[in-house]
C-alpha atoms as a PDB file:
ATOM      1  CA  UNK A   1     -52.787 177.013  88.100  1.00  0.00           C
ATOM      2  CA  UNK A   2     -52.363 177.660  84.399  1.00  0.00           C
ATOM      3  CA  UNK A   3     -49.513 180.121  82.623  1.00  0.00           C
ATOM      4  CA  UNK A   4     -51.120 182.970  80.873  1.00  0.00           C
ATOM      5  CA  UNK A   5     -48.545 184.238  78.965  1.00  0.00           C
ATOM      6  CA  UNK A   6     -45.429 186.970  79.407  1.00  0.00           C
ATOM      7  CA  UNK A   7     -45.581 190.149  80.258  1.00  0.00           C
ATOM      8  CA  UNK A   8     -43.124 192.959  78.536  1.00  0.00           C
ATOM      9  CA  UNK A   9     -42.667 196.734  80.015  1.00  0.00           C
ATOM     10  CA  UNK A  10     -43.235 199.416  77.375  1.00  0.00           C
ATOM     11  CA  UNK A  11     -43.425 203.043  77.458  1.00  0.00           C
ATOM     12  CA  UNK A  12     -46.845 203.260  75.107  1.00  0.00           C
ATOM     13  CA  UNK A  13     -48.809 200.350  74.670  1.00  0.00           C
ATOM     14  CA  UNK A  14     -50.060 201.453  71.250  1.00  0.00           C
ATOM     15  CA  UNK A  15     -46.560 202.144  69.905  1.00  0.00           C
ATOM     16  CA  UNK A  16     -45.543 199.152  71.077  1.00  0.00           C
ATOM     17  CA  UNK A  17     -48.679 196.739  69.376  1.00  0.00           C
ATOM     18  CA  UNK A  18     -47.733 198.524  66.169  1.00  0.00           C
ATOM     19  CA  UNK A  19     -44.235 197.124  66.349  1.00  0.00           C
ATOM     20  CA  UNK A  20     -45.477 193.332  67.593  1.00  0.00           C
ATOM     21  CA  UNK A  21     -48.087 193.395  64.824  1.00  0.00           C
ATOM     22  CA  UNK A  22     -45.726 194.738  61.908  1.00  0.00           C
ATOM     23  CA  UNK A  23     -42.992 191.942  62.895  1.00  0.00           C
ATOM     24  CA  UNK A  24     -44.939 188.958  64.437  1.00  0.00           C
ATOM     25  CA  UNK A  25     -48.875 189.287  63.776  1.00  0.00           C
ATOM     26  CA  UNK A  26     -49.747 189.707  66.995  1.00  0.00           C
ATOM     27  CA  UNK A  27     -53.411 191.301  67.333  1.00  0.00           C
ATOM     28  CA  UNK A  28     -54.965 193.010  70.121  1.00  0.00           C
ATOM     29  CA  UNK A  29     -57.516 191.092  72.367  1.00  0.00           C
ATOM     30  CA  UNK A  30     -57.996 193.381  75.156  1.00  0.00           C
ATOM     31  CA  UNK A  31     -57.122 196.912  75.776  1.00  0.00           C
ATOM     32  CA  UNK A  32     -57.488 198.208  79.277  1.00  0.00           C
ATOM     33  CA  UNK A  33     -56.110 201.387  79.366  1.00  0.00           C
ATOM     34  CA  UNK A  34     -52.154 200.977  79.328  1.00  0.00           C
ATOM     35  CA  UNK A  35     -52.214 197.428  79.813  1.00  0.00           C
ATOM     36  CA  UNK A  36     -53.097 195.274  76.969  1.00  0.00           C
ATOM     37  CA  UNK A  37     -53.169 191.446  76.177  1.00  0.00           C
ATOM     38  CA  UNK A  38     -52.260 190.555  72.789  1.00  0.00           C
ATOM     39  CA  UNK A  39     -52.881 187.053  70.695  1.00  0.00           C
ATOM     40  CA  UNK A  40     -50.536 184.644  71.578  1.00  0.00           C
ATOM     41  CA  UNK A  41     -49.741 184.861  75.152  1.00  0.00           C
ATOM     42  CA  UNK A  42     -48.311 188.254  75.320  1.00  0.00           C
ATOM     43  CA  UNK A  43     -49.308 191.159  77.717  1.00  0.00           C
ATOM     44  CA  UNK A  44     -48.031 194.184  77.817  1.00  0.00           C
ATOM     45  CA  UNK A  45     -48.179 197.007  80.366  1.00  0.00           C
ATOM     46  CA  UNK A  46     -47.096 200.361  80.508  1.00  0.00           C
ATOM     47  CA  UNK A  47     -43.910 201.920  82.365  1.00  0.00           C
ATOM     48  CA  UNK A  48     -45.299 204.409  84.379  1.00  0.00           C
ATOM     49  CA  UNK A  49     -48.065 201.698  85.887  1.00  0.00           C
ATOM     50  CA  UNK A  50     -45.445 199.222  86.809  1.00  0.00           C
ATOM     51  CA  UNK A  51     -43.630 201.802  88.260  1.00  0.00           C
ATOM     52  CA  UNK A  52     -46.399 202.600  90.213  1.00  0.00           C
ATOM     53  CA  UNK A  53     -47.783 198.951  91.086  1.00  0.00           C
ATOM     54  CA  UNK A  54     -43.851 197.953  91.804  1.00  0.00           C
ATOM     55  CA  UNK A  55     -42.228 200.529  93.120  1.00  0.00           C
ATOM     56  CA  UNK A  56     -39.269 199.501  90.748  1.00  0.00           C
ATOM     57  CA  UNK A  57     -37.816 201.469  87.816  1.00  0.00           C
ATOM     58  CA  UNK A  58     -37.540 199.896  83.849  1.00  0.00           C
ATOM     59  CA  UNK A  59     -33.710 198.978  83.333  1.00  0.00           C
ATOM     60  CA  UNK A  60     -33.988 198.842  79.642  1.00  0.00           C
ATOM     61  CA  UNK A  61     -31.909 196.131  77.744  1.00  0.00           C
ATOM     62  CA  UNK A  62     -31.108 194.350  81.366  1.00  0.00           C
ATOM     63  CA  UNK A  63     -30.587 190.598  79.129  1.00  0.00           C
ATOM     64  CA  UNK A  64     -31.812 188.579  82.071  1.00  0.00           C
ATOM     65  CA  UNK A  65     -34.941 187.443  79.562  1.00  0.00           C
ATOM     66  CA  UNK A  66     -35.970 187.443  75.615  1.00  0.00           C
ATOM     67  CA  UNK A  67     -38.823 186.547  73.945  1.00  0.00           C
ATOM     68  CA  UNK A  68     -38.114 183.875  71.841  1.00  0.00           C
ATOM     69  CA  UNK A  69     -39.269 182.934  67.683  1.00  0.00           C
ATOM     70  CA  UNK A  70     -38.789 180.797  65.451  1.00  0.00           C
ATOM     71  CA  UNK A  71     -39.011 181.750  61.800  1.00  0.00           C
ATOM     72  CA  UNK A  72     -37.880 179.186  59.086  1.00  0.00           C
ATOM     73  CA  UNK A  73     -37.771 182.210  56.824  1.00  0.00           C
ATOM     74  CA  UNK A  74     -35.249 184.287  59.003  1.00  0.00           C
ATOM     75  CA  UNK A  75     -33.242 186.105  56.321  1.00  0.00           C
ATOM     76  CA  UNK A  76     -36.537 187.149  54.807  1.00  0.00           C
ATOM     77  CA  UNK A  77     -37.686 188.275  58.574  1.00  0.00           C
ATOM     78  CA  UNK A  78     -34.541 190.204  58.960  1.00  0.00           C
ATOM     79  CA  UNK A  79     -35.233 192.154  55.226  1.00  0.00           C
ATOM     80  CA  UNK A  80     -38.870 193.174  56.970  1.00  0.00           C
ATOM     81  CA  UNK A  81     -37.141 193.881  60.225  1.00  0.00           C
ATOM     82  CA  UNK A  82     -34.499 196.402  58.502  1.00  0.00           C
ATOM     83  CA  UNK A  83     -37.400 197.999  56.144  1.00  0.00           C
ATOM     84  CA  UNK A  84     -40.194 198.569  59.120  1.00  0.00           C
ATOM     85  CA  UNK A  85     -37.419 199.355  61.786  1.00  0.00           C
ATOM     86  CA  UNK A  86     -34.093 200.742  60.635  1.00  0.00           C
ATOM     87  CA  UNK A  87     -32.868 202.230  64.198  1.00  0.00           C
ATOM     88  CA  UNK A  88     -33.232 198.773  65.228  1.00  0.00           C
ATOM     89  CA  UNK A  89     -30.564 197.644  68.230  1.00  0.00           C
ATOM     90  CA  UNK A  90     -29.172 194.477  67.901  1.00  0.00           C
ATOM     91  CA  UNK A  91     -27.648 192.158  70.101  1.00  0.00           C
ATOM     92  CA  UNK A  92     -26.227 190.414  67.376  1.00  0.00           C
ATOM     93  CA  UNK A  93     -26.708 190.428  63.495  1.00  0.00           C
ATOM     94  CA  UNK A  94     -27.569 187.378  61.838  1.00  0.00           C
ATOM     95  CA  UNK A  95     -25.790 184.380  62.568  1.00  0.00           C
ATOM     96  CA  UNK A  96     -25.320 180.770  62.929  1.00  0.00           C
ATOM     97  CA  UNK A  97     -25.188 178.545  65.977  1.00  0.00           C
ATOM     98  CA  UNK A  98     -22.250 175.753  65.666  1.00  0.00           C
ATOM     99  CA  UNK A  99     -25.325 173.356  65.842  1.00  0.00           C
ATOM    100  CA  UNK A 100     -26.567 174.717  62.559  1.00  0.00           C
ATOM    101  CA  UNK A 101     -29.169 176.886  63.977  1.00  0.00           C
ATOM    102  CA  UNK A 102     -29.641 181.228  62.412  1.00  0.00           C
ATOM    103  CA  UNK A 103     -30.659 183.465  64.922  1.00  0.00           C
ATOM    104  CA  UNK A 104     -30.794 187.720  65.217  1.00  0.00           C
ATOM    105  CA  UNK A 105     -31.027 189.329  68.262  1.00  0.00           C
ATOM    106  CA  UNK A 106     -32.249 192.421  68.647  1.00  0.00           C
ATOM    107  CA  UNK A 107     -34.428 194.988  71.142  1.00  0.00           C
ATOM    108  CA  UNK A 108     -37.799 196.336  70.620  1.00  0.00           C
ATOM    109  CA  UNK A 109     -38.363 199.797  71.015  1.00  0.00           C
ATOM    110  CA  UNK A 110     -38.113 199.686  74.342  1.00  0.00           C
ATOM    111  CA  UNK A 111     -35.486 197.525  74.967  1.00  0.00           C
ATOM    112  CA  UNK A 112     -36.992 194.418  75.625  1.00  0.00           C
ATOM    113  CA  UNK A 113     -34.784 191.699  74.287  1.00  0.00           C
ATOM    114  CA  UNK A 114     -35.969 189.079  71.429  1.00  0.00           C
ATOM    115  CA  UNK A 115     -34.068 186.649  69.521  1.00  0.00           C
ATOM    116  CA  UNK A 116     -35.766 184.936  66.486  1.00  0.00           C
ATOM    117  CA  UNK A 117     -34.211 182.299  64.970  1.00  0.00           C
ATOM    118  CA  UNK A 118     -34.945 178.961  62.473  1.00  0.00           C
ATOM    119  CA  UNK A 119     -36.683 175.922  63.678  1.00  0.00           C
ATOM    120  CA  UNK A 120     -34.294 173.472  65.512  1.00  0.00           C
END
């Protein structure tokens, strides 16, 4: 058994690439109709399949996961954050970790949770 990769909710799978491949480069390998899988590991599928497949509703912003970066430029991350995505929702502005460590917090568009911070 091998680990693909994680999968995020979103409400439009094209909105949502737009925002991964402004902020982290992602690119688009395969598109199949509301459920895409992007460069790096990440797959994305839309709300109202999972819905569907799981019976389950989205609780956006739920904190139980994050997709985590590292970024050795992080202040100049957070400047392209701010520009591209000014309604942006944090969890908490930059800061730094008693161990030395900067990291941001923040949701994506659809509230799924991501923390980027510097190389440790």
């Amino acid at each position: 058994m091998k680990l693909k990769g994680t999968l995020i909710v979103v409400k439009d799978c094209k909105s949502a690439l737009k925002f991964y491949k402004d902020l982290f480069g992602f690119e688009l390998i395969q598109d199949n109709d509301g459920n895409m899988e992007l460069s790096g590991g990440l797959f994305m599928q839309e709300s109202k399949y999972w819905e569907k497949f799981t019976g389950k509703k989205i609780i956006q912003q739920n904190n139980s996961t994050e997709l985590y970066f590292e970024e050795s430029d992080i202040e100049g991350f957070v400047q392209k954050l701010e520009s591209l995505y000014p309604e942006t929702v944090y969890d908490n502005h930059l800061m730094t970790h008693s161990w030395g460590q900067k990291v941001v917090r923040f949701y994506d568009p659809d509230g799924n949770l991501i923390e980027v911070g510097t190389p440790v």
